[in-house]
C-alpha atoms as a PDB file:
ATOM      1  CA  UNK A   1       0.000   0.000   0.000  1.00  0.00           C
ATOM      2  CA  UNK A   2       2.808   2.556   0.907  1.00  0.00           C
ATOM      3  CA  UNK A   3       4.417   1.365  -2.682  1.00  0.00           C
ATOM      4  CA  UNK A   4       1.250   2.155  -4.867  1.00  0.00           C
ATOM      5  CA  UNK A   5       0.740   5.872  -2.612  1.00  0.00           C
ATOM      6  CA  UNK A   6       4.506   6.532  -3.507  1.00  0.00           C
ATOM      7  CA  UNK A   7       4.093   5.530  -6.489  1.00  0.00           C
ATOM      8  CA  UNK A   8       0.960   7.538  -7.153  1.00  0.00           C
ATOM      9  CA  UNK A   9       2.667  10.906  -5.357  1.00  0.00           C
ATOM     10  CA  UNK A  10       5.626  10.217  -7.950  1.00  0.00           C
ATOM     11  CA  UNK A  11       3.129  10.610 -10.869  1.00  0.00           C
ATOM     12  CA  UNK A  12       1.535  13.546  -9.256  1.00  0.00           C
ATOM     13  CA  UNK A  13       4.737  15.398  -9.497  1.00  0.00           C
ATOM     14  CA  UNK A  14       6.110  14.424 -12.114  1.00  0.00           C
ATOM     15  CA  UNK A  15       2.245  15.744 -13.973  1.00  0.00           C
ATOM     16  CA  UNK A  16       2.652  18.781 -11.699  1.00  0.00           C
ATOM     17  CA  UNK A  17       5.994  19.504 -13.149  1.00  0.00           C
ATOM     18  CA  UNK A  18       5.374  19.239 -16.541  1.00  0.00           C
ATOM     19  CA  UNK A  19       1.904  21.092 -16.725  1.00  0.00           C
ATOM     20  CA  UNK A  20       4.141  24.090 -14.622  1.00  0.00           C
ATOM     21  CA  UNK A  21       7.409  23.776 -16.928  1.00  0.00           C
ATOM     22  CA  UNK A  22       5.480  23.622 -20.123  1.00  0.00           C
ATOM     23  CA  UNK A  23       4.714  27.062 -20.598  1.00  0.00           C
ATOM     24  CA  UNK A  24       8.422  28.417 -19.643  1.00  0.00           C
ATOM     25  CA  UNK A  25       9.650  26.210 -22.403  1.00  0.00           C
ATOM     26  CA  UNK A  26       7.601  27.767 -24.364  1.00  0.00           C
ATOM     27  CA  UNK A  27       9.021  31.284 -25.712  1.00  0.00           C
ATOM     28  CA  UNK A  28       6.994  34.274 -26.094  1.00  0.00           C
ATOM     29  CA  UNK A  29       5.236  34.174 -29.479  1.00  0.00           C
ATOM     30  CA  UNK A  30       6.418  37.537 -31.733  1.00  0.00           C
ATOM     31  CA  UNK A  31       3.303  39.186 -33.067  1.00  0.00           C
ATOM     32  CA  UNK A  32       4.544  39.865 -36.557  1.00  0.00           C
ATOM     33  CA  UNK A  33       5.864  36.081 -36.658  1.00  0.00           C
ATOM     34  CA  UNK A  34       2.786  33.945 -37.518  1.00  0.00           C
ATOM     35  CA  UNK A  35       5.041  30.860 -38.625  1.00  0.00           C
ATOM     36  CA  UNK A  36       6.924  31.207 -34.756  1.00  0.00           C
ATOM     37  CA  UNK A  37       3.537  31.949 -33.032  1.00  0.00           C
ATOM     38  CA  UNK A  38       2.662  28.627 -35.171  1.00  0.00           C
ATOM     39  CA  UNK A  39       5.689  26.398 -33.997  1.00  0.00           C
ATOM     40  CA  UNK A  40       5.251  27.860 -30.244  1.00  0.00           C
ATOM     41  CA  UNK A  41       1.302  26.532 -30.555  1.00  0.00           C
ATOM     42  CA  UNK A  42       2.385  23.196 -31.785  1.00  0.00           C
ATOM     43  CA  UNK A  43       4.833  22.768 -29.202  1.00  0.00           C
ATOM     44  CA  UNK A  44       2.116  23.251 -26.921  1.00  0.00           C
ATOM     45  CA  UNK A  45      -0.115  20.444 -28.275  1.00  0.00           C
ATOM     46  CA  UNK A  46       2.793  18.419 -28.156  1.00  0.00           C
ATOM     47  CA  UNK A  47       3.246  19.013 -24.521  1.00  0.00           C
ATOM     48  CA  UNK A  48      -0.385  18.615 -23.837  1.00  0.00           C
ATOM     49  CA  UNK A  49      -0.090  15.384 -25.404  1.00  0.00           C
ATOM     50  CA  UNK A  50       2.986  14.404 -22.862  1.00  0.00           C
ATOM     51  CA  UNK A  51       0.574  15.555 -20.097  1.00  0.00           C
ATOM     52  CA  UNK A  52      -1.704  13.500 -21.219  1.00  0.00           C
ATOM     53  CA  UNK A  53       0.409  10.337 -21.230  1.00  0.00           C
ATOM     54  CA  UNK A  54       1.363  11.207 -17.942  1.00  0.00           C
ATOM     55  CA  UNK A  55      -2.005  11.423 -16.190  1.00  0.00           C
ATOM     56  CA  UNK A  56      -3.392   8.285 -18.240  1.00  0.00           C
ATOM     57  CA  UNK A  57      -0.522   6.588 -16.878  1.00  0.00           C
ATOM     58  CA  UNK A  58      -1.270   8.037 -13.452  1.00  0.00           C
ATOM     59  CA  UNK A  59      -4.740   7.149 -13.233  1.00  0.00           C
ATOM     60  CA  UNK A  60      -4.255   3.612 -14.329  1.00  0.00           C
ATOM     61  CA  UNK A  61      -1.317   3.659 -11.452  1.00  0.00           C
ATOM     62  CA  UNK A  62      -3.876   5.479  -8.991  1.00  0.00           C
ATOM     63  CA  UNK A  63      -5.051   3.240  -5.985  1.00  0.00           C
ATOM     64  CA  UNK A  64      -8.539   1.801  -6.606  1.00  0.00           C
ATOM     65  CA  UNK A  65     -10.088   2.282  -3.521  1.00  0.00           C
ATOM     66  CA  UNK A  66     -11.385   5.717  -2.639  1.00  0.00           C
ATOM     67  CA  UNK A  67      -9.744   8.362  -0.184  1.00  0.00           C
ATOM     68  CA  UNK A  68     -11.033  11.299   1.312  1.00  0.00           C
ATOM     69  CA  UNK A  69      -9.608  13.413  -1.464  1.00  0.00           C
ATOM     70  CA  UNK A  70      -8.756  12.170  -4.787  1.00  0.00           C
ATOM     71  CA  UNK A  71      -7.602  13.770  -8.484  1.00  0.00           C
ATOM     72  CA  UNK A  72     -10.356  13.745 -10.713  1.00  0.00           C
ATOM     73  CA  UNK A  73      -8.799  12.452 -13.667  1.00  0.00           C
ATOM     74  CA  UNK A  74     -11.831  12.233 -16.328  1.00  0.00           C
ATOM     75  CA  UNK A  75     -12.360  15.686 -15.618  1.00  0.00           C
ATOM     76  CA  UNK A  76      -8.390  17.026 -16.194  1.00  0.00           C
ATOM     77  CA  UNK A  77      -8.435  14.769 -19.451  1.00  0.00           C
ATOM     78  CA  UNK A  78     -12.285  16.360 -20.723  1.00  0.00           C
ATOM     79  CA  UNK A  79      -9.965  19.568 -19.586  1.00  0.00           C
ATOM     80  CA  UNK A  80      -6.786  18.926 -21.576  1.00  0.00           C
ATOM     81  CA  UNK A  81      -9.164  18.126 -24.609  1.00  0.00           C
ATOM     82  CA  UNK A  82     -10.779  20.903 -24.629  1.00  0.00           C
ATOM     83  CA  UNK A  83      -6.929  22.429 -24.722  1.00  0.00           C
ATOM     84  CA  UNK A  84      -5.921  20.597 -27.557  1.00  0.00           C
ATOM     85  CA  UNK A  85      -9.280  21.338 -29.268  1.00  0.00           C
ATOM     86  CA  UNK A  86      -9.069  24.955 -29.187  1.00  0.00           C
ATOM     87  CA  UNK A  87      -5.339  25.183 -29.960  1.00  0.00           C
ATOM     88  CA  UNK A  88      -5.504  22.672 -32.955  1.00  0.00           C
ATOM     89  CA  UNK A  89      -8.701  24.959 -34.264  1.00  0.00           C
ATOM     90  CA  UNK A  90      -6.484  28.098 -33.863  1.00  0.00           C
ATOM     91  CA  UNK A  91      -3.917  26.546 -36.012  1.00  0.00           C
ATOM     92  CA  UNK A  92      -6.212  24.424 -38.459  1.00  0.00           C
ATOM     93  CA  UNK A  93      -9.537  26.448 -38.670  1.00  0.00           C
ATOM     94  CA  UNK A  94     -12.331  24.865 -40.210  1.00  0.00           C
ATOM     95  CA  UNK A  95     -12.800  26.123 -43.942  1.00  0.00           C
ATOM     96  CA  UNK A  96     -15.616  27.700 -44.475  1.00  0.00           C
ATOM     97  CA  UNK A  97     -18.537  26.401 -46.483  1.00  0.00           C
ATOM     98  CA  UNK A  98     -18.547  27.225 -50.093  1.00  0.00           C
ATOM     99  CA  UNK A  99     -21.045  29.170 -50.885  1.00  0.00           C
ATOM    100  CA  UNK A 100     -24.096  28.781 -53.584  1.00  0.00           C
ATOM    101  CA  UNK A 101     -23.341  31.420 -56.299  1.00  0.00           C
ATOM    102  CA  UNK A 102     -26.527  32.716 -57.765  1.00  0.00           C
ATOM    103  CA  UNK A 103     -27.268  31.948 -61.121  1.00  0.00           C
ATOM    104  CA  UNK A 104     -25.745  33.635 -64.140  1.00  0.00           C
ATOM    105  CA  UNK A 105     -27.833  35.025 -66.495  1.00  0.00           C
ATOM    106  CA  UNK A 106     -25.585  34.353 -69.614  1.00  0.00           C
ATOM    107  CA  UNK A 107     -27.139  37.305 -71.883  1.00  0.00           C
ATOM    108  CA  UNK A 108     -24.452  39.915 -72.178  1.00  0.00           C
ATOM    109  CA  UNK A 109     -25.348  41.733 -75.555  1.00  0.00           C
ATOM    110  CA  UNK A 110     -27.868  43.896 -76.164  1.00  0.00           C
ATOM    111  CA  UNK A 111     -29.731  44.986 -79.384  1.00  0.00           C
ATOM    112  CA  UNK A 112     -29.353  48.657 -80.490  1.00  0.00           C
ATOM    113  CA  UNK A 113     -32.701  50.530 -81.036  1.00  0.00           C
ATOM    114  CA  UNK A 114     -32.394  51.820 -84.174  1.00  0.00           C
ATOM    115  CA  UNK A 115     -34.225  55.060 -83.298  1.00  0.00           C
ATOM    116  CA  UNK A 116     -32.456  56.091 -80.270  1.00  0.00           C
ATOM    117  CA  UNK A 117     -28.999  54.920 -81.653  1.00  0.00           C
ATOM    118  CA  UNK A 118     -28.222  52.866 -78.328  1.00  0.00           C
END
């Protein structure tokens, strides 16, 4: 039992560490730089990605019987989802839909009137 709790508090930090170092590795993005701003955002899903390793690993490592407190970890992960979500859709928006020209009407000559001289 005091195995699986150290083992458990191990994870913990280790999860704790990351999610804290992850945005100091993570240089400011330059405003005129979109392709920087770009690389700094994917480095960020990447390390959400780590984090998520980390607490899946965690979790399946987490004792099964229930304590007075406890880390909810199906929350964090709906959480870092909804990270990764909104970063991906920053970097990937979703086209918009095409939309449905109106018709052409094909007819671009026009008869003179003789009288008028148009």
């Amino acid at each position: 039992m005091a195995q699986s709790c150290t083992s458990a508090a191990s994870w913990r930090r280790t999860l704790a560490a990351a999610l804290l170092a992850g945005p100091l590795l993570a240089q400011p993005a330059v405003a005129d730089d979109g392709s920087r701003e770009r690389e700094h955002l994917a480095a960020v899903v990447r390390q959400i990605d780590l984090i998520d390793r980390l607490a899946r690993q965690s979790a399946a490592a987490s004792p099964r019987t229930r304590s007075r407190y406890h880390f909810d970890y199906r929350r964090f992960n709906a959480d870092l989802q909804r990270l990764r979500h909104g970063v991906n859709d920053y970097l990937a928006p979703p086209r918009a839909q095409p939309r449905d020209p109106s018709a052409l009407t094909g007819d671009y000559s026009r008869e003179a009137r003789p009288e008028t001289g148009q």
